[in-house]
Protein backbone atom coordinates (compact mmCIF):
# COMPACT_ATOMS: atom_id res chain seq x y z
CA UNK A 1 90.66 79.52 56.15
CA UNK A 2 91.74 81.10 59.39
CA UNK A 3 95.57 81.52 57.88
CA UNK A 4 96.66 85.46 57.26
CA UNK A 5 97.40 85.73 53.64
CA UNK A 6 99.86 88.90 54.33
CA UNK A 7 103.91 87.46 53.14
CA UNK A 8 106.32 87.58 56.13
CA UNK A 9 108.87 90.06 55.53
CA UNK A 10 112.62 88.59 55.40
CA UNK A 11 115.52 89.99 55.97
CA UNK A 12 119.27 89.29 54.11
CA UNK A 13 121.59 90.34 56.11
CA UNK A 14 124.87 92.42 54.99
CA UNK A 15 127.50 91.51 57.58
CA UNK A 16 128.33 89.05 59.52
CA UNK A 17 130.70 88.95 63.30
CA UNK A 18 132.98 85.43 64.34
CA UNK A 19 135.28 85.10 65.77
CA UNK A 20 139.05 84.73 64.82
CA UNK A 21 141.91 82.18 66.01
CA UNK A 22 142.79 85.11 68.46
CA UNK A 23 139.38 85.59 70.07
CA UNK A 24 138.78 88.98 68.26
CA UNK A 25 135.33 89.79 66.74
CA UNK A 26 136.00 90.61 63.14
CA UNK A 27 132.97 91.53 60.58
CA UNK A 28 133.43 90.19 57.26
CA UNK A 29 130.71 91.47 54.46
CA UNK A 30 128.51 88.42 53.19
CA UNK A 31 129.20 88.40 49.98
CA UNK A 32 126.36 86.23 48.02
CA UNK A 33 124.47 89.24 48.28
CA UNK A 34 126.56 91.56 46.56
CA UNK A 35 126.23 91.31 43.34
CA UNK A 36 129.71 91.01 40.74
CA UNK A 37 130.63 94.52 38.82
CA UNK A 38 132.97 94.32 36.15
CA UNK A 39 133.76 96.06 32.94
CA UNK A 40 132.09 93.69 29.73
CA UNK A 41 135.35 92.58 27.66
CA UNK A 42 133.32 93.37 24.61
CA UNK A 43 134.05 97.36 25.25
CA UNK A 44 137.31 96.75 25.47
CA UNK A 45 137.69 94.49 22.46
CA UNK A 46 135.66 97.39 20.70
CA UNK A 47 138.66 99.95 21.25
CA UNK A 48 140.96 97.68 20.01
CA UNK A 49 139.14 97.55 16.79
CA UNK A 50 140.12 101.21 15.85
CA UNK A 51 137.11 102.92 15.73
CA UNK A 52 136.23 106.12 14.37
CA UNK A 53 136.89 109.05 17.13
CA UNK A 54 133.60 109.62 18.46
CA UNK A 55 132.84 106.26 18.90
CA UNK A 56 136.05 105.74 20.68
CA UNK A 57 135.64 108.81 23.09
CA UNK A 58 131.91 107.65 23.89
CA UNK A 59 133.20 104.25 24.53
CA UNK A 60 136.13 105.69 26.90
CA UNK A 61 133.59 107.78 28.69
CA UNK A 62 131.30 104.63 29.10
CA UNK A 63 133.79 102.62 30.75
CA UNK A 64 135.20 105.97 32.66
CA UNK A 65 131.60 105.65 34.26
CA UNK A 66 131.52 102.65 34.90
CA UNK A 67 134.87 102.21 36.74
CA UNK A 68 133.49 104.91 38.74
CA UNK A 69 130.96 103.18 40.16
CA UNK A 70 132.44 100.43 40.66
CA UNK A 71 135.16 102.25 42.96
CA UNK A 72 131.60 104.05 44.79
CA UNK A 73 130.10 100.70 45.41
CA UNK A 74 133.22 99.34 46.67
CA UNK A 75 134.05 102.24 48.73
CA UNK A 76 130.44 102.11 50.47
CA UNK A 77 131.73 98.10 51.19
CA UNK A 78 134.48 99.36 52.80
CA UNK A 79 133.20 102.04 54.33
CA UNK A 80 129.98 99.71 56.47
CA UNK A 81 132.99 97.40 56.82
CA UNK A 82 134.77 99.55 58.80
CA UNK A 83 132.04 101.11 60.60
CA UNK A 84 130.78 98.00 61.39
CA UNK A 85 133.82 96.79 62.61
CA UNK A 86 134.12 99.66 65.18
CA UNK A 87 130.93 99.20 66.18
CA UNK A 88 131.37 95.37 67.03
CA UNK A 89 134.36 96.81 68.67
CA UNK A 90 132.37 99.03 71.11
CA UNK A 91 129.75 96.46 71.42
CA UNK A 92 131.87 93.22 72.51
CA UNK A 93 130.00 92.75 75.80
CA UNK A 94 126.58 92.68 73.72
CA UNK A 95 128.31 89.72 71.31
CA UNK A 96 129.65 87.75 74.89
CA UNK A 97 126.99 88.08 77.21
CA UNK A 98 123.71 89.23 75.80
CA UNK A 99 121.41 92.53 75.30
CA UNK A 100 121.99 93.51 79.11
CA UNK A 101 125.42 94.22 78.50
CA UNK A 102 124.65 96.67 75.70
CA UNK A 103 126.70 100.22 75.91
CA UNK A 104 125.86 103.91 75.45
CA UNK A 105 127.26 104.49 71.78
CA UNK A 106 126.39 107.27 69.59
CA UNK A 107 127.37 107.75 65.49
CA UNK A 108 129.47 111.07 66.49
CA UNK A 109 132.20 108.21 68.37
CA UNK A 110 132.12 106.14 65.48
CA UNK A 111 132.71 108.52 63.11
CA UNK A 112 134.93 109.96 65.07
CA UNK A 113 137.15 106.81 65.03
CA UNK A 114 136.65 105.44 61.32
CA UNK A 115 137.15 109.62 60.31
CA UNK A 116 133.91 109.80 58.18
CA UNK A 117 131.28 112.56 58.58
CA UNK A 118 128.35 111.07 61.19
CA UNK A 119 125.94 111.36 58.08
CA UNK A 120 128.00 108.79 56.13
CA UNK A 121 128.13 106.56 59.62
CA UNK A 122 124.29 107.06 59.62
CA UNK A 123 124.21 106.30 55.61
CA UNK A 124 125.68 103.18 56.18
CA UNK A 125 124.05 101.39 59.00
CA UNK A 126 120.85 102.46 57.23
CA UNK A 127 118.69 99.26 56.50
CA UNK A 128 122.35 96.77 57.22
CA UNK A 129 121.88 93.99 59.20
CA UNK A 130 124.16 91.87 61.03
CA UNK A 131 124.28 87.82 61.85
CA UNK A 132 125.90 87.85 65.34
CA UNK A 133 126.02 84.56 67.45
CA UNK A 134 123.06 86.34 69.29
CA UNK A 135 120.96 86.94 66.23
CA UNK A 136 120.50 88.96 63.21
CA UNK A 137 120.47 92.77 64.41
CA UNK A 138 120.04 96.03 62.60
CA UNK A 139 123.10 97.82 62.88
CA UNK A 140 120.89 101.03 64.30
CA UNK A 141 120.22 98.89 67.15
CA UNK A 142 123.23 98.84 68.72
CA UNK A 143 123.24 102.86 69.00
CA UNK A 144 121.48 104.13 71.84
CA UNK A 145 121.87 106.89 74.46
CA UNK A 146 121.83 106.34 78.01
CA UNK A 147 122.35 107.68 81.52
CA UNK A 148 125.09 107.34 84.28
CA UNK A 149 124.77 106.17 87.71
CA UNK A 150 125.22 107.58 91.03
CA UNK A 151 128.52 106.21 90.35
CA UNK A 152 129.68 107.68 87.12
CA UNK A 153 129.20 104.19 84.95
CA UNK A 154 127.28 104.89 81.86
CA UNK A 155 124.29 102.61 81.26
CA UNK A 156 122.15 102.40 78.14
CA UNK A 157 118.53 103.19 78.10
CA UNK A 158 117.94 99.39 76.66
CA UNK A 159 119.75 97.72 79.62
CA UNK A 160 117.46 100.25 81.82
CA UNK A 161 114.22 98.81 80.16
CA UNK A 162 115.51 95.65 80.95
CA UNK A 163 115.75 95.83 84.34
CA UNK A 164 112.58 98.06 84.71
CA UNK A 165 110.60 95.06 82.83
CA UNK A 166 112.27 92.57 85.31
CA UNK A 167 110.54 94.60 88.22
């Protein structure tokens, strides 16, 4: 009787950071969640069949379409791969030594780097999570302004909320 009936929210995440053989952080996409696009064969097999010509052009434009998307989806892949990737890039102390070691980083630097318009770079770390050997992390969270010091070094606001909790 005393258990809350409300369903605990889960979360699949989209990426994932190791590791390689060189001791570079590389993202890889975790693919069990995305699902398999592909043309059906029986389209195909259709056009081979000599249709008449406006069941061939619909056909044509059908798979046109769908080809399309297909390249869109797998663009967007690539696209939060690479962002990702630049991301884990800036954020390497994070990965190594914890949430205290978190850096300034705004969506301007990454697109910047990965040449994509800071509204795609915000697009794409929308709602994306990543399995890190820390955790499983929104991607938003490691953007973040900050501050600098007396002497010039640029802390985030998260590693200042840190230290103000430790106090």
């Amino acid at each position: 009787k005393g258990f809350a009936k409300e369903s605990v929210q889960t979360v699949s995440p989209d990426l994932r950071v190791d590791k390689d053989e060189s001791g570079k952080w590389v993202v890889s996409l975790i693919e069990e969640y995305i699902p398999q696009l592909r043309i059906s064969q029986r389209y195909m097999r259709m056009l081979e069949g000599n249709p008449d010509q406006k069941t061939k052009e619909f056909i044509k434009k059908k798979i046109e379409s769908a080809k399309w998307l297909i390249d869109s989806i797998e663009q967007r892949y690539n696209t939060l791969k690479r962002v990702a990737q630049e991301i884990v890039n800036r954020q390497s102390d994070f990965l190594e030594q914890g949430p205290e070691h978190i850096v300034p980083l705004k969506m301007q630097d990454i697109a910047d780097v990965v040449h994509v318009h800071v509204t795609t770079v915000s697009r794409a770390v929308d709602d994306k999570y990543i399995v890190t050997p820390r955790g499983i992390y929104p991607l938003k969270r490691f953007f973040g302004g900050g501050t600098k010091t007396d002497d010039g070094e640029e802390v985030a606001w998260d590693i200042i909320r840190i230290k103000l909790k430790e106090v």
